[in-house]
Structures are given as structure tokens and as C-alpha cells.
PDB file of N, CA and C in Angstrom:
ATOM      1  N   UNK A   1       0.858  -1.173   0.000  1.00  0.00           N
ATOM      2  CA  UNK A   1       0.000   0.000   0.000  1.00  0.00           C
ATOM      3  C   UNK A   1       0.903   1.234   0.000  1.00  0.00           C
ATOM      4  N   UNK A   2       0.856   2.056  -0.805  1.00  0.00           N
ATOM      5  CA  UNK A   2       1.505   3.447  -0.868  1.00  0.00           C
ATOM      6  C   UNK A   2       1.116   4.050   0.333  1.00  0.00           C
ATOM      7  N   UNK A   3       2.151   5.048   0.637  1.00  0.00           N
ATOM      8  CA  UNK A   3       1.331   6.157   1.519  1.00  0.00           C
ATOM      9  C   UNK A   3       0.394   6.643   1.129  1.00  0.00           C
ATOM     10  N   UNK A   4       0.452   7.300  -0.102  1.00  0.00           N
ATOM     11  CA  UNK A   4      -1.077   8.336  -0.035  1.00  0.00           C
ATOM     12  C   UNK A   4      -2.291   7.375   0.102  1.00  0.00           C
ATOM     13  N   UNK A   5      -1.887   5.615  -0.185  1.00  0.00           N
ATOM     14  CA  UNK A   5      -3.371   5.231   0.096  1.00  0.00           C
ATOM     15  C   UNK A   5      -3.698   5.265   1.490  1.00  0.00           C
ATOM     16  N   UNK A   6      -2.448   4.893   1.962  1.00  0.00           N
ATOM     17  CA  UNK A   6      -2.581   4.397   3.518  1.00  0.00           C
ATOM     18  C   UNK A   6      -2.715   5.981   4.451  1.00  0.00           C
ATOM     19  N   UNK A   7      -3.113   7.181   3.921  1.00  0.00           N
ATOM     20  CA  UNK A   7      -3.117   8.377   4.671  1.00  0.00           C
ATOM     21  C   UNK A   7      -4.556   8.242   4.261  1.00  0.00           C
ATOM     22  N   UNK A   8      -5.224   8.331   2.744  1.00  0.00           N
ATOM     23  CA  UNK A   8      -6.327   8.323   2.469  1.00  0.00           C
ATOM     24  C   UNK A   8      -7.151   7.468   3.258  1.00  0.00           C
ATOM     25  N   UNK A   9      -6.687   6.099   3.457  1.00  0.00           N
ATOM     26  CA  UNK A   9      -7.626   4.697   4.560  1.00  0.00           C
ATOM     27  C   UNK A   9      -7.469   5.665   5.746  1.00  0.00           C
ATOM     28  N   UNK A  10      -6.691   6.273   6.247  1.00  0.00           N
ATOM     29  CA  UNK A  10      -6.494   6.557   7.829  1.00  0.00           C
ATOM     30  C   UNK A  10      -7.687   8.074   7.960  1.00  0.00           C
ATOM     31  N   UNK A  11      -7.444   8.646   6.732  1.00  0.00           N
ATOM     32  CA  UNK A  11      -8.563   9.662   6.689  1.00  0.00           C
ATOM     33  C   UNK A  11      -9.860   9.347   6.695  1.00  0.00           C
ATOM     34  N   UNK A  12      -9.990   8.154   6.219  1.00  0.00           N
ATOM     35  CA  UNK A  12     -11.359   7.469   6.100  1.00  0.00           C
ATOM     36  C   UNK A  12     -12.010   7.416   6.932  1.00  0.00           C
ATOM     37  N   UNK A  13     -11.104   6.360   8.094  1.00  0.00           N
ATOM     38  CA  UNK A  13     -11.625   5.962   9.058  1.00  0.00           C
ATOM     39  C   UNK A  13     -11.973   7.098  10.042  1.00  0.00           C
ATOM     40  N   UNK A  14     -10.746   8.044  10.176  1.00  0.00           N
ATOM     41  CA  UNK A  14     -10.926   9.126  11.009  1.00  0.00           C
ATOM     42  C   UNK A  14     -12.606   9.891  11.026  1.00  0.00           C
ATOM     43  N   UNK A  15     -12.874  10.184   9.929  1.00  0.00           N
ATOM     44  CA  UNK A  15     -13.698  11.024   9.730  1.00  0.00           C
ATOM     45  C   UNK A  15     -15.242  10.230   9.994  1.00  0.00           C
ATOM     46  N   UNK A  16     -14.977   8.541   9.682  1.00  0.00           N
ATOM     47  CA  UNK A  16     -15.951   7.977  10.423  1.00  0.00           C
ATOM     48  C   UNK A  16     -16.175   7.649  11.524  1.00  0.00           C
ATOM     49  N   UNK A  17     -15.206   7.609  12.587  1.00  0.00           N
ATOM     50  CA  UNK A  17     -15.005   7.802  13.985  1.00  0.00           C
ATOM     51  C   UNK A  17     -15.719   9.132  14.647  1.00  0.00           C
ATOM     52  N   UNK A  18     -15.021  10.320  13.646  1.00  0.00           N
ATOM     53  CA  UNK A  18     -15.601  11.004  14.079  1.00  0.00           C
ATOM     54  C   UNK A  18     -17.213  11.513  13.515  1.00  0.00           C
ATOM     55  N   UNK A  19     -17.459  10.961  12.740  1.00  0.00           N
ATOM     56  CA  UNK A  19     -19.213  11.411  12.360  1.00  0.00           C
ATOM     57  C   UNK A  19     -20.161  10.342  13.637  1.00  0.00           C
ATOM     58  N   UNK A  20     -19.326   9.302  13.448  1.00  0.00           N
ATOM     59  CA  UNK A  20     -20.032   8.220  14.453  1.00  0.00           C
ATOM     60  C   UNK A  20     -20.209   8.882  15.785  1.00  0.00           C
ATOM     61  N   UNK A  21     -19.185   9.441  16.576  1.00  0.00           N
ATOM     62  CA  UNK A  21     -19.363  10.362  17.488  1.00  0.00           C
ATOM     63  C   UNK A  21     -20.452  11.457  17.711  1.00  0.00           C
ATOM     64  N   UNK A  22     -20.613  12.001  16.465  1.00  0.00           N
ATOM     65  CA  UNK A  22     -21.276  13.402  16.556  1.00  0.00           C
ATOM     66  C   UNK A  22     -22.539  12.685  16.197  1.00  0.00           C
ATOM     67  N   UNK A  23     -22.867  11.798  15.561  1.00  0.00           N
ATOM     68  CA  UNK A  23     -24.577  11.079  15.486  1.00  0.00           C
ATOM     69  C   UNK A  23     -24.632  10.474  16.778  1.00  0.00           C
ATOM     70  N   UNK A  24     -23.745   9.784  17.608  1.00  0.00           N
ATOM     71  CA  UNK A  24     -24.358   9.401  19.058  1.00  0.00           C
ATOM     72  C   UNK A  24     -24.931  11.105  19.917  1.00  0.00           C
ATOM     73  N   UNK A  25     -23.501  11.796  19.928  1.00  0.00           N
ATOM     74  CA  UNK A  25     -24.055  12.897  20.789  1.00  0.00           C
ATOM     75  C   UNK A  25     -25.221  13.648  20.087  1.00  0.00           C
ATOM     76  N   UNK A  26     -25.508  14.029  19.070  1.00  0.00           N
ATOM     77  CA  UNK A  26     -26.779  14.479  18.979  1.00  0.00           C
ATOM     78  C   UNK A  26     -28.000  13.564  18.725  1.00  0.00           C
ATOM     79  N   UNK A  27     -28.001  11.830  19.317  1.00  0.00           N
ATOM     80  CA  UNK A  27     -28.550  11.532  19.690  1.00  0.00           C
ATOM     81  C   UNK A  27     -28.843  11.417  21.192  1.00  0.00           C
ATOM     82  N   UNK A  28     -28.019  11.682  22.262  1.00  0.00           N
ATOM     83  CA  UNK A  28     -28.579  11.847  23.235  1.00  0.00           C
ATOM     84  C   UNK A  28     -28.822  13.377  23.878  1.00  0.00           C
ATOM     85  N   UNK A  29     -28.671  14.252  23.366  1.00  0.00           N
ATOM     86  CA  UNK A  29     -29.497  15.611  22.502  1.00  0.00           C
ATOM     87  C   UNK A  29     -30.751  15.785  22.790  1.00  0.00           C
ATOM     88  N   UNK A  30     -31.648  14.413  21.815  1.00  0.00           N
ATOM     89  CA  UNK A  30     -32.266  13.920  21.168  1.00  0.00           C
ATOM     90  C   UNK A  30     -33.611  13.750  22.641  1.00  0.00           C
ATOM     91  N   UNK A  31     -32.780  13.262  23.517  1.00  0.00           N
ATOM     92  CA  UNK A  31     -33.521  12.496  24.947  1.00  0.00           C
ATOM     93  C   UNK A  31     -33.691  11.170  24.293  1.00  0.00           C
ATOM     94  N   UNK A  32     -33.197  10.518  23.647  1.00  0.00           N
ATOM     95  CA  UNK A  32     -33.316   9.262  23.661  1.00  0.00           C
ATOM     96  C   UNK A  32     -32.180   8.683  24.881  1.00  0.00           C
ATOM     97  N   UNK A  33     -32.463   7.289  25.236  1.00  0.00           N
ATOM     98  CA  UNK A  33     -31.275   6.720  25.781  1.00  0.00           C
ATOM     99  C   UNK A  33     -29.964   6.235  25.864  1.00  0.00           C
ATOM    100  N   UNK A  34     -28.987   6.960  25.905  1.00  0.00           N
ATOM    101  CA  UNK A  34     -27.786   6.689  25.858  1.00  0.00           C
ATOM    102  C   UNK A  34     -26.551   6.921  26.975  1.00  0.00           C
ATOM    103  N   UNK A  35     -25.531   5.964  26.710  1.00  0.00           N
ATOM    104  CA  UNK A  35     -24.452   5.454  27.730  1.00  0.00           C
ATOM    105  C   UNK A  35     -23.661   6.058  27.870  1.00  0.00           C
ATOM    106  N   UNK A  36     -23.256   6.673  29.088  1.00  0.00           N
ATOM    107  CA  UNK A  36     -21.674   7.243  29.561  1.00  0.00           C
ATOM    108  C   UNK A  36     -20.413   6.729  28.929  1.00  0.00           C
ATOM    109  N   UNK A  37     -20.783   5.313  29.380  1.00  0.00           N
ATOM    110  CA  UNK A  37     -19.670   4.218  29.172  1.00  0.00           C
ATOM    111  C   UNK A  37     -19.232   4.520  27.512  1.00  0.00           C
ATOM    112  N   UNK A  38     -20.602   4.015  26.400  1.00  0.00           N
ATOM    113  CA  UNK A  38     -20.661   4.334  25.085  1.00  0.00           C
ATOM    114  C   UNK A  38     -20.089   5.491  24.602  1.00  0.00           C
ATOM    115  N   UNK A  39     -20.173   6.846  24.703  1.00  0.00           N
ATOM    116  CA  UNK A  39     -19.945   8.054  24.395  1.00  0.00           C
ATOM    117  C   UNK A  39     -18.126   8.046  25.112  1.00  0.00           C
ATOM    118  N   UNK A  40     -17.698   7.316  25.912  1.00  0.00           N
ATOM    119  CA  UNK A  40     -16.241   7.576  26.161  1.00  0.00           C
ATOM    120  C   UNK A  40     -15.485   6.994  25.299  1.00  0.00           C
ATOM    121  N   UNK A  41     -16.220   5.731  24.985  1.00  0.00           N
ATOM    122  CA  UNK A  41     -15.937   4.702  24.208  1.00  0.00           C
ATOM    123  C   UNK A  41     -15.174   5.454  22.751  1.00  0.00           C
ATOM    124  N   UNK A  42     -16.350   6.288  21.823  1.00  0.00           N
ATOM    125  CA  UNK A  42     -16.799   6.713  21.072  1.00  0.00           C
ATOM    126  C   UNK A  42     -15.708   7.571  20.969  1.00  0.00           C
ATOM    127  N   UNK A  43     -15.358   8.744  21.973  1.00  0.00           N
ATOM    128  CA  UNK A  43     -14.491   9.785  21.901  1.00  0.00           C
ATOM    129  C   UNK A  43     -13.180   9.238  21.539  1.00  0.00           C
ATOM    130  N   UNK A  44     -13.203   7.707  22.289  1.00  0.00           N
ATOM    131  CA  UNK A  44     -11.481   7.474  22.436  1.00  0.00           C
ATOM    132  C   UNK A  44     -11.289   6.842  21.102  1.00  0.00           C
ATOM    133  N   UNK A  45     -12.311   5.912  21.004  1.00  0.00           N
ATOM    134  CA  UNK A  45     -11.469   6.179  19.014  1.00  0.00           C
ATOM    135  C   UNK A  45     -11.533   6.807  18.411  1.00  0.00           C
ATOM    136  N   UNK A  46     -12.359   7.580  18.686  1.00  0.00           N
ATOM    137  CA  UNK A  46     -12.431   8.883  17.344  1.00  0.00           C
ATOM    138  C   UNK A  46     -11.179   9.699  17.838  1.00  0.00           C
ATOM    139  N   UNK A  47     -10.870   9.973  18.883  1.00  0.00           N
ATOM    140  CA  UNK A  47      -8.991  10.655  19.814  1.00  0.00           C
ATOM    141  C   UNK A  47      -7.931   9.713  18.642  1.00  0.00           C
ATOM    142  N   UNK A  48      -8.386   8.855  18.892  1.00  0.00           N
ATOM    143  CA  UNK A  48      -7.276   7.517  18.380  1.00  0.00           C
ATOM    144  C   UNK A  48      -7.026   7.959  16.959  1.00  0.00           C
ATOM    145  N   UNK A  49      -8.173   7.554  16.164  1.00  0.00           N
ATOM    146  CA  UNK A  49      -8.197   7.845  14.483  1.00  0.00           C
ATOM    147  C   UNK A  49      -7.425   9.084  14.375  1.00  0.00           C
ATOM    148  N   UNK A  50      -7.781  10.410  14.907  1.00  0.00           N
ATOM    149  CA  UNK A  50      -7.666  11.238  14.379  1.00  0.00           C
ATOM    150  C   UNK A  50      -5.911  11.432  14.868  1.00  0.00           C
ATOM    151  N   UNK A  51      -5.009  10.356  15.822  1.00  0.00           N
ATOM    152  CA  UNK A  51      -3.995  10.870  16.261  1.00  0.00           C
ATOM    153  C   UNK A  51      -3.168   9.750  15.329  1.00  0.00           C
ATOM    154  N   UNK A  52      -3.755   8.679  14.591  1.00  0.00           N
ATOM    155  CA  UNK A  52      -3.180   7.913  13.813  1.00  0.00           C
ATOM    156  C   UNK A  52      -3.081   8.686  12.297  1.00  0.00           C
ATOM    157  N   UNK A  53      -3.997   9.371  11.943  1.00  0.00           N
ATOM    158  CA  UNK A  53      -4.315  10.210  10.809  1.00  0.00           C
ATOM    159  C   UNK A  53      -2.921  11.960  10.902  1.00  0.00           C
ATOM    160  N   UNK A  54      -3.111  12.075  12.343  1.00  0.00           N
ATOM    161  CA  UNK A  54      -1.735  13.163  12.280  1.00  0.00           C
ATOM    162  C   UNK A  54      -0.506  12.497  12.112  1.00  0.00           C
ATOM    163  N   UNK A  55      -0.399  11.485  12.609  1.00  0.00           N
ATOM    164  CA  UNK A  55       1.007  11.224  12.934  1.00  0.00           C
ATOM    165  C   UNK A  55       1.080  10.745  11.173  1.00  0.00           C
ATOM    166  N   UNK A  56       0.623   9.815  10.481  1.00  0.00           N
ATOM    167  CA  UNK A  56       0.982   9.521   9.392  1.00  0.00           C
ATOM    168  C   UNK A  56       1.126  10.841   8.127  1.00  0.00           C
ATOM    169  N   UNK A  57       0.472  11.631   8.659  1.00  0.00           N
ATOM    170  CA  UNK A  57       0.480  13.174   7.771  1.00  0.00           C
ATOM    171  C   UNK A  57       1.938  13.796   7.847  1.00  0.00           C
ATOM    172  N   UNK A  58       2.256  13.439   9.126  1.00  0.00           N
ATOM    173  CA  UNK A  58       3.816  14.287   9.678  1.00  0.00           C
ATOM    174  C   UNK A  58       4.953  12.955   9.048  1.00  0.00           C
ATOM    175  N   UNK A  59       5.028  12.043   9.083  1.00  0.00           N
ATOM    176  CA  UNK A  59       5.425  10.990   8.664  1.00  0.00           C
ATOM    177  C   UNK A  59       5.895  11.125   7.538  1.00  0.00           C
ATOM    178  N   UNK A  60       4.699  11.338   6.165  1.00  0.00           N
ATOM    179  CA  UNK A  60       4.581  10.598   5.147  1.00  0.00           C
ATOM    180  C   UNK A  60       5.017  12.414   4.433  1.00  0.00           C
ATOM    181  N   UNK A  61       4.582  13.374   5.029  1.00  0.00           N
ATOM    182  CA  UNK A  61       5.434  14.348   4.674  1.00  0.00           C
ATOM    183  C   UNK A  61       4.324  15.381   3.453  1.00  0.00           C
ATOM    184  N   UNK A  62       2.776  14.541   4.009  1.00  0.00           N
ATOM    185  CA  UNK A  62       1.621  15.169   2.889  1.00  0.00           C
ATOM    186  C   UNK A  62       1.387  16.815   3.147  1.00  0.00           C
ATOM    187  N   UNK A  63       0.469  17.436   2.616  1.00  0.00           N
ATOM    188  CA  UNK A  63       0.147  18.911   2.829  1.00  0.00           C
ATOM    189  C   UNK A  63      -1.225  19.557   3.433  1.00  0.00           C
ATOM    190  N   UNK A  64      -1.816  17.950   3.013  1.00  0.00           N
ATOM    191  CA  UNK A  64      -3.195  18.470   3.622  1.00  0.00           C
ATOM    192  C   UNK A  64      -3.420  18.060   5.226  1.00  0.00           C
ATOM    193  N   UNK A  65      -3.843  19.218   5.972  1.00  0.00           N
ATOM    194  CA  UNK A  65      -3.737  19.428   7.433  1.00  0.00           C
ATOM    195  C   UNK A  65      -4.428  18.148   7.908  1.00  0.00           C
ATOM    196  N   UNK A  66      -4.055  17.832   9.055  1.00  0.00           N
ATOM    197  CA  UNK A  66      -5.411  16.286   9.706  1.00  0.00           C
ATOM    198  C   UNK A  66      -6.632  17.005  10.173  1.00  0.00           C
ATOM    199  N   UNK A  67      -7.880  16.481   9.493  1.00  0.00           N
ATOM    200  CA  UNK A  67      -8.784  16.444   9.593  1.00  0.00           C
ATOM    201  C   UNK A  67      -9.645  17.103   8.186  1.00  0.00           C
ATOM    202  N   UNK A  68      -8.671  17.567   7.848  1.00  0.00           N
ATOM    203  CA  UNK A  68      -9.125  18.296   6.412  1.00  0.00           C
ATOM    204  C   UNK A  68      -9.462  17.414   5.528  1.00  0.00           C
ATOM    205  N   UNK A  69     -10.610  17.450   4.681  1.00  0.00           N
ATOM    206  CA  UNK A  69     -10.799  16.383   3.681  1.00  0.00           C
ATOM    207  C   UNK A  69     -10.027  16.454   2.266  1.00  0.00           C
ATOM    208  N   UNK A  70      -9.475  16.145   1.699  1.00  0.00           N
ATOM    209  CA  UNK A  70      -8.641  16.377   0.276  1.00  0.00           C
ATOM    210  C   UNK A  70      -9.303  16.986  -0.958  1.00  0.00           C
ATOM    211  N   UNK A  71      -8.777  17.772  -1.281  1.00  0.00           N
ATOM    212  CA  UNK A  71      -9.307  18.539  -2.385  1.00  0.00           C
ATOM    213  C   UNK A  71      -9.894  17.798  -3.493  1.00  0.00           C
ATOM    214  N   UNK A  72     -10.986  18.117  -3.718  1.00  0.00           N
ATOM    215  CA  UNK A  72     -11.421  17.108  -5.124  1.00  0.00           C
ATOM    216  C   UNK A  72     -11.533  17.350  -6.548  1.00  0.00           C
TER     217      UNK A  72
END
């Protein structure tokens, strides 16, 4: 796998970590029922993704900032 794929997979995931995050919290928003436990859960991979997604940016020596989506 090249870098730019393997920054692109790491962007992937990141950004689904973090949407997954932001649909739990504005589901419990919502007043529906949801978990402490779940929502820490939630933060720490989405912390994770997004610190696997910097470090390979600084690494691999790309331009586009972490969290930024790539120009299309």
C-alpha cells in the first residue's frame, strides 16, 4: 500500500469515527437513551483515528492538514 493510500484509509476511518461520534451525541441531545460508558468509548477512538491520521500526515510528509478532507 503506498502512503497516499494508507493516509487516504487513515482519513477514512478518522472522519468515520468522528461522524459516528457526533450522530451518538446528537442523539442523546435527542432524549433518547444513551451510555456514559458508550460516548467515552466513542471519543477514544475517534482521539485515536484522528492521532493515527496526524502522525501519518507528519510521517509521510503530505500537505493536507489532519482532519481536512482532500481537495477534489
Amino acid at each position: 500500500m503506498s502512503a497516499a493510500a494508507r493516509v487516504e484509509d487513515l482519513r477514512a476511518e478518522a472522519r468515520y469515527r468522528r461522524e459516528r461520534l457526533d450522530l451518538y451525541r446528537a442523539r442523546s441531545y435527542g432524549g433518547r437513551p444513551t451510555s456514559a460508558a458508550k460516548l467515552r468509548e466513542l471519543e477514544r477512538t475517534s482521539a485515536q483515528a484522528a492521532d493515527r491520521l496526524r502522525h501519518a500526515v507528519l510521517v509521510d510528509g503530505e500537505d493536507t492538514p489532519p482532519g481536512a478532507d482532500p481537495p477534489r
